[in-house]
N, C-alpha and C. Protein backbone atom coordinates (compact mmCIF):
# COMPACT_ATOMS: atom_id res chain seq x y z
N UNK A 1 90.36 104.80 91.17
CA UNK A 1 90.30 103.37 91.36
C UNK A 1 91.07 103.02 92.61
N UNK A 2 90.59 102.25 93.16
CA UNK A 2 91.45 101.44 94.37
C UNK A 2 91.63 100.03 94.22
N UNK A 3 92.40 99.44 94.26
CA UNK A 3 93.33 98.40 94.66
C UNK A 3 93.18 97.64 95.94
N UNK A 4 92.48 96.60 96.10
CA UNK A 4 92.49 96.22 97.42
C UNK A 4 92.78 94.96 97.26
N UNK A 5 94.30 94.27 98.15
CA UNK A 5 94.85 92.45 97.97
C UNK A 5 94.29 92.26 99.51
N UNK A 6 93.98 91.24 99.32
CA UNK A 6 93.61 90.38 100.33
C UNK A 6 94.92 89.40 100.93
N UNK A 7 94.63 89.11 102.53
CA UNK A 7 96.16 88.43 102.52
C UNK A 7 95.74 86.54 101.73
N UNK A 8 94.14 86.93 101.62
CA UNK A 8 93.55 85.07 101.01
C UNK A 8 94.08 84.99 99.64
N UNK A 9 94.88 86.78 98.96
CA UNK A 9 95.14 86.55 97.59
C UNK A 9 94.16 87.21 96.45
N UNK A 10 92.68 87.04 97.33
CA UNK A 10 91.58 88.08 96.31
C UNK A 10 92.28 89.42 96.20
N UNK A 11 91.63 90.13 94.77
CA UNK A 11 92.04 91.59 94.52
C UNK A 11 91.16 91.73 94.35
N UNK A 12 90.38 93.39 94.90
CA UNK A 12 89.36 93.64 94.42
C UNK A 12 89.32 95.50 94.31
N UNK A 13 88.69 95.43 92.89
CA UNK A 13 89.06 96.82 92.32
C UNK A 13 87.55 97.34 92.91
N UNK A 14 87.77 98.73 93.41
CA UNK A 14 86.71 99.46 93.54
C UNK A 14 86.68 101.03 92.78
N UNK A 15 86.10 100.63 91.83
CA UNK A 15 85.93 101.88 90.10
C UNK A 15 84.62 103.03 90.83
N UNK A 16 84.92 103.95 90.27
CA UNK A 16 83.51 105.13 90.08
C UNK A 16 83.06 104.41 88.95
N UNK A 17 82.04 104.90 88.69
CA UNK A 17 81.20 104.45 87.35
C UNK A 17 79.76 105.74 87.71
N UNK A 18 78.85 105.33 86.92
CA UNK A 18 77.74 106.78 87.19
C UNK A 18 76.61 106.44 88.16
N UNK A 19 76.90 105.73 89.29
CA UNK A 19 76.17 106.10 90.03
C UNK A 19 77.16 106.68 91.17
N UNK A 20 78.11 106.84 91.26
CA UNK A 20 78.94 108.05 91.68
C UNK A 20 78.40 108.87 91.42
N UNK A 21 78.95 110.39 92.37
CA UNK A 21 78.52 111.98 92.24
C UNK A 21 79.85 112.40 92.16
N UNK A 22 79.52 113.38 91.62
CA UNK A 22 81.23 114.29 91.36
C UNK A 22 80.38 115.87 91.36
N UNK A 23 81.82 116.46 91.86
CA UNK A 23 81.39 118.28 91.60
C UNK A 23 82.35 119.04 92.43
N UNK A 24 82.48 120.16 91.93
CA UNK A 24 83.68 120.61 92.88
C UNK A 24 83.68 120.95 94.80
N UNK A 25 84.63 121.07 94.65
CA UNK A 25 84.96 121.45 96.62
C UNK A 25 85.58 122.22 96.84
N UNK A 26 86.23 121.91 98.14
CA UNK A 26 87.10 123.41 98.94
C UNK A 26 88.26 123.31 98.39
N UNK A 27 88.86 122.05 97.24
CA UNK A 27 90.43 122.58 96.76
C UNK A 27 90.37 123.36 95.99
N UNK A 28 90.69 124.44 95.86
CA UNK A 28 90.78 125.60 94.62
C UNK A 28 91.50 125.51 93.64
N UNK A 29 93.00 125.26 94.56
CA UNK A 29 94.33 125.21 93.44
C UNK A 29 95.30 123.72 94.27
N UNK A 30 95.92 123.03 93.82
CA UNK A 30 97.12 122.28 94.19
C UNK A 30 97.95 121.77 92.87
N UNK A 31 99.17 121.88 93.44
CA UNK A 31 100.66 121.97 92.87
C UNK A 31 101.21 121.53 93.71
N UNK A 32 102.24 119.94 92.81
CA UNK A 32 103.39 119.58 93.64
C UNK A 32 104.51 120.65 94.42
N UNK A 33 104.34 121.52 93.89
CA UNK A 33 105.77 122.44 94.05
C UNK A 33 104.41 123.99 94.80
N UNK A 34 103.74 124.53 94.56
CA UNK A 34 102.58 125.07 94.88
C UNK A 34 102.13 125.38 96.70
N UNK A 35 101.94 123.68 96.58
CA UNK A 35 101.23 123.54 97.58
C UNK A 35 99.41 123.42 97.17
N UNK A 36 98.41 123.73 98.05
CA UNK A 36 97.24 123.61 98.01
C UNK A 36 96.55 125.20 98.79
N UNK A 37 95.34 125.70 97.94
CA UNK A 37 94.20 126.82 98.16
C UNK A 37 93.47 125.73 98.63
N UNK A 38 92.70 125.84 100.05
CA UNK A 38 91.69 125.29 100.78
C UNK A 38 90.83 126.30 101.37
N UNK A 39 89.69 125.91 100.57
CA UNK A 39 88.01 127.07 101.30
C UNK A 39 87.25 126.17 101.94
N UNK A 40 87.39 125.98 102.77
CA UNK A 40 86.41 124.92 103.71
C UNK A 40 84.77 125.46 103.69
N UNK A 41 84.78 126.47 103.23
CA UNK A 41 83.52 127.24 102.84
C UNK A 41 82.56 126.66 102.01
N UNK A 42 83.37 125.92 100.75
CA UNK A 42 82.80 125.25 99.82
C UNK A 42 82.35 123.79 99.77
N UNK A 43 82.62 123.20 101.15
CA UNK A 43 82.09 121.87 101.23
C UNK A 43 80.52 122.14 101.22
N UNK A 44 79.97 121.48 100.31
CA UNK A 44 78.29 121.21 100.62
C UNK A 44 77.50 120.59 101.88
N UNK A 45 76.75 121.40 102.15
CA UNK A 45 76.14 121.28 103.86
C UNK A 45 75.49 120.13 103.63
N UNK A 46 76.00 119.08 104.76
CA UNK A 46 75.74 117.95 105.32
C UNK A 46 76.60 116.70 104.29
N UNK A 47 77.64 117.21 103.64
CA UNK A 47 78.30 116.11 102.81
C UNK A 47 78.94 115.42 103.62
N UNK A 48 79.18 115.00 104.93
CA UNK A 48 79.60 114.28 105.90
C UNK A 48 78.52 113.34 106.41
N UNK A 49 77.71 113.39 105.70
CA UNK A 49 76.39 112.63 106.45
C UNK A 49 75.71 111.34 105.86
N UNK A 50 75.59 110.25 106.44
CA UNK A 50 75.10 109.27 105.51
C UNK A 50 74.03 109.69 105.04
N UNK A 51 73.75 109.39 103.83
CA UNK A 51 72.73 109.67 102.77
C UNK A 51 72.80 111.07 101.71
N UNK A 52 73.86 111.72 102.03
CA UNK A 52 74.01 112.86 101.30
C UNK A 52 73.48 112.88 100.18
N UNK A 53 72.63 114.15 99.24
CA UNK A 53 72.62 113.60 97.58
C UNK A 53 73.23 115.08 97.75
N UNK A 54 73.69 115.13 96.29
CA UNK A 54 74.54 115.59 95.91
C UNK A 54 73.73 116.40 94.45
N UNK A 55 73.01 117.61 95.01
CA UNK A 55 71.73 117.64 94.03
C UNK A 55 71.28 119.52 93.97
N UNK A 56 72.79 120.14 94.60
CA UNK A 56 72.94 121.25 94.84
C UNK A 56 72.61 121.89 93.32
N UNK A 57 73.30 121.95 91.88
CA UNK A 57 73.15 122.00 90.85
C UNK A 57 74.24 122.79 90.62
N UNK A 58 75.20 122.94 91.08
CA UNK A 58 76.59 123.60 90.97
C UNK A 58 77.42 122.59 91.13
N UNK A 59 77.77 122.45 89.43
CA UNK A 59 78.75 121.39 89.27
C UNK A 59 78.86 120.10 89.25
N UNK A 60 77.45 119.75 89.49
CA UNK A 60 77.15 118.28 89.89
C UNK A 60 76.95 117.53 89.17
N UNK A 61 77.35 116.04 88.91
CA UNK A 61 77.35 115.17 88.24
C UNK A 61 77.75 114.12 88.68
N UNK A 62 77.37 112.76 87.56
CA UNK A 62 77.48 111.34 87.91
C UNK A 62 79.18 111.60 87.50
N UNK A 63 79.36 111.07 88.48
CA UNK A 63 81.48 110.50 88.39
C UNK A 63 81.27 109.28 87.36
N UNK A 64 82.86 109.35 86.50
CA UNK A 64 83.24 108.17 85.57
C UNK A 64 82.49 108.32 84.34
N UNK A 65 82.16 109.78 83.92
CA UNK A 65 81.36 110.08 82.44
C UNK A 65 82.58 110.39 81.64
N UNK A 66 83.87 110.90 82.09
CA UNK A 66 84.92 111.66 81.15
C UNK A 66 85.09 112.67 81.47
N UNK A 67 84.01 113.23 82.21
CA UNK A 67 84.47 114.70 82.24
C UNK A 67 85.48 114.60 83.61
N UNK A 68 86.36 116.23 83.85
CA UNK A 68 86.74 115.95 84.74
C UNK A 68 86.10 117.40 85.99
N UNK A 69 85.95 117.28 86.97
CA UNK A 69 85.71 118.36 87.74
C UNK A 69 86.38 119.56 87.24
N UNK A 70 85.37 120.52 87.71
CA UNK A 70 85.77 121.94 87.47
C UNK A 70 87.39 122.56 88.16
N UNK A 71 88.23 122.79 87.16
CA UNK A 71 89.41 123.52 87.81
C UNK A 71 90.45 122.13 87.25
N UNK A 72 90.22 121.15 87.39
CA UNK A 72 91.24 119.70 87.26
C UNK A 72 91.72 119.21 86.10
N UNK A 73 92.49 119.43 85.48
CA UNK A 73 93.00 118.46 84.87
C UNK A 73 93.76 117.21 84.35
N UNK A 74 93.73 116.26 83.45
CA UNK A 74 94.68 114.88 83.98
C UNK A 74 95.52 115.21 82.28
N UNK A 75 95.56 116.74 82.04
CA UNK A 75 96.82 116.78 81.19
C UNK A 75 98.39 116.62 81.59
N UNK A 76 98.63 116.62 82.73
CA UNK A 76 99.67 116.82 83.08
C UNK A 76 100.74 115.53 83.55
N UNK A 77 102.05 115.31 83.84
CA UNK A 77 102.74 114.63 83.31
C UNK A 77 102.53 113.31 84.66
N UNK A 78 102.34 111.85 84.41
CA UNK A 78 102.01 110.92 85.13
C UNK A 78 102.96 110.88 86.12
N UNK A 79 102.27 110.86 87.47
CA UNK A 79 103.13 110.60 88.94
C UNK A 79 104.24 109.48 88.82
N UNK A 80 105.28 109.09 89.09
CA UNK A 80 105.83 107.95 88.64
C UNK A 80 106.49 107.81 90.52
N UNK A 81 106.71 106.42 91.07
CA UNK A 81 107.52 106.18 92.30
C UNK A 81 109.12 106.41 91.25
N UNK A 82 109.56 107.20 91.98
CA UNK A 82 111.09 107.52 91.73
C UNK A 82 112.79 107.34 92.89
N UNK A 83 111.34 107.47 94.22
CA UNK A 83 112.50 107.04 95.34
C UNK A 83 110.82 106.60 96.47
N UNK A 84 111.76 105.78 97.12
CA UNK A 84 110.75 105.51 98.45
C UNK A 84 111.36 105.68 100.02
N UNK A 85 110.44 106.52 100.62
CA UNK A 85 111.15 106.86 101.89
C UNK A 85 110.70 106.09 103.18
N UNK A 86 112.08 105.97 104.40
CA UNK A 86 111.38 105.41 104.86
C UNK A 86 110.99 106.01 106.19
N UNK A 87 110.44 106.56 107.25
CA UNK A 87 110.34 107.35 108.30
C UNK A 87 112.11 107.87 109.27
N UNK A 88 111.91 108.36 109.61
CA UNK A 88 113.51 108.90 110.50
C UNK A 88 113.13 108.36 111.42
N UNK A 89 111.44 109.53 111.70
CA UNK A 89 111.23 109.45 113.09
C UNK A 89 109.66 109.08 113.37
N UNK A 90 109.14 108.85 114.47
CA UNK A 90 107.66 109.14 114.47
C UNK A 90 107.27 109.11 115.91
N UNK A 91 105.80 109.55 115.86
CA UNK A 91 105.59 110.22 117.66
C UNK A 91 104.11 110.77 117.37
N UNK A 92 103.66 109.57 118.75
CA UNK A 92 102.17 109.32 118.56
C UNK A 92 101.86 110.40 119.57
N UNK A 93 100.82 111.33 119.06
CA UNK A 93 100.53 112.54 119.70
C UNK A 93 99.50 112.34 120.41
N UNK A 94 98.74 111.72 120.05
CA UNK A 94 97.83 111.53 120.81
C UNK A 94 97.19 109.63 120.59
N UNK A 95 96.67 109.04 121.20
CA UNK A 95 96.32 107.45 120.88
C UNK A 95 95.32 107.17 119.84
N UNK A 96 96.11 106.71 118.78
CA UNK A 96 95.76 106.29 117.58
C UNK A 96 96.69 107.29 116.57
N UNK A 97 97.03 108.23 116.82
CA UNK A 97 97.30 109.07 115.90
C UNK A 97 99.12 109.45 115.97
N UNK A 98 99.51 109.08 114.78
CA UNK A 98 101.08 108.42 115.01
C UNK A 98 101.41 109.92 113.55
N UNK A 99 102.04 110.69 113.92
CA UNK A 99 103.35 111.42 112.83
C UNK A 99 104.04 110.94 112.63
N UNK A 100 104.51 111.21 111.07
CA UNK A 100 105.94 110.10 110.44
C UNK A 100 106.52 111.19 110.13
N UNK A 101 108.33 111.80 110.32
CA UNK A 101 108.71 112.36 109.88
C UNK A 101 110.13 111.57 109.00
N UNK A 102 109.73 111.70 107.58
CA UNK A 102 110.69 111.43 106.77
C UNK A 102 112.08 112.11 107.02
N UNK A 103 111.85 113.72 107.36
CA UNK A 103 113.60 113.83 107.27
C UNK A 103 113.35 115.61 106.00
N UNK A 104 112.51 115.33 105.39
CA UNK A 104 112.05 116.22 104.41
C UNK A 104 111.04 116.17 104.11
N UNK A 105 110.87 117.42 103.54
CA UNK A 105 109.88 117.66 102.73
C UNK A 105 109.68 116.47 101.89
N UNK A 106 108.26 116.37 101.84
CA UNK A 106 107.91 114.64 100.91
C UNK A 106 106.24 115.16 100.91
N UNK A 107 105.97 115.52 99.11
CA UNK A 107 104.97 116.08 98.66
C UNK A 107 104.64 114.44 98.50
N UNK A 108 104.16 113.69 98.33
CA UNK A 108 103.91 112.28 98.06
C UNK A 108 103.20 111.93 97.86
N UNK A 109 102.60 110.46 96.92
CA UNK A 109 101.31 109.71 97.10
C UNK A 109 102.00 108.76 97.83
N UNK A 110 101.45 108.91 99.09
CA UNK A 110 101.50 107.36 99.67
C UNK A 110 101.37 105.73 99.45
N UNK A 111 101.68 105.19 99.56
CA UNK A 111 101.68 103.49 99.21
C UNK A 111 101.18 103.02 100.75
N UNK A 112 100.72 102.55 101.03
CA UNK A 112 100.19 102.20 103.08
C UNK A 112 100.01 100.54 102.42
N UNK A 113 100.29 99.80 103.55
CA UNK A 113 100.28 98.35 104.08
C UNK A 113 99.28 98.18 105.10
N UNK A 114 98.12 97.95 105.34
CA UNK A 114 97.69 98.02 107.23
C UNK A 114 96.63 96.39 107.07
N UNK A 115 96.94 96.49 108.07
CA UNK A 115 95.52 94.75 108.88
C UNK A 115 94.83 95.60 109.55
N UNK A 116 93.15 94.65 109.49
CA UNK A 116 92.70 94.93 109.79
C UNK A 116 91.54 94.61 108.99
């Protein structure tokens, strides 16, 4: 689900439901503490492309039925904000594209603010 405030005050939720596609990809394995297995091998040819279907038959399905993708589970213990960081440093490498360095290691879900 996403969360989107408006600065007019509208909120507007954007849900999967089943005309979503779901099925697995190139993450294999990820762990807070872990890290992430990435096979870029396993992206489905042309899933970058408007109009993709998603009709390979490995793994495929309407998103928001219950099930969860192959390998995933949501047994595990809920993300909670516990501290919030705020950048040290940052340094735009190239135009548009800005690095934030917290200071540490910061496995994180992000929270972002942006206009536009």
């Amino acid at each position: 689900m996403l969360r989107l405030e408006y600065t007019s005050g509208q909120v507007e939720f954007v849900r999967t439901d089943s005309q979503w596609q779901a099925r697995s990809g190139p993450l294999t394995y990820s762990d807070v503490y872990g890290g992430e297995d990435f096979d870029a091998r396993l992206y489905p040819e042309g899933w970058d492309q408007s109009g993709f279907s998603n009709s390979s038959g490995r793994g495929d399905g309407a998103a928001g039925t219950g099930r969860s993708p192959d390998g995933l589970s949501g047994a595990g213990w809920p993300i909670r904000v516990i501290e919030s960081f705020t950048p040290v440093a940052q340094q735009e490498i190239e135009p548009g594209v800005i690095v934030y360095d917290f200071g540490q290691n910061a496995p994180l879900m992000p929270r972002l603010k942006v206009a536009g």
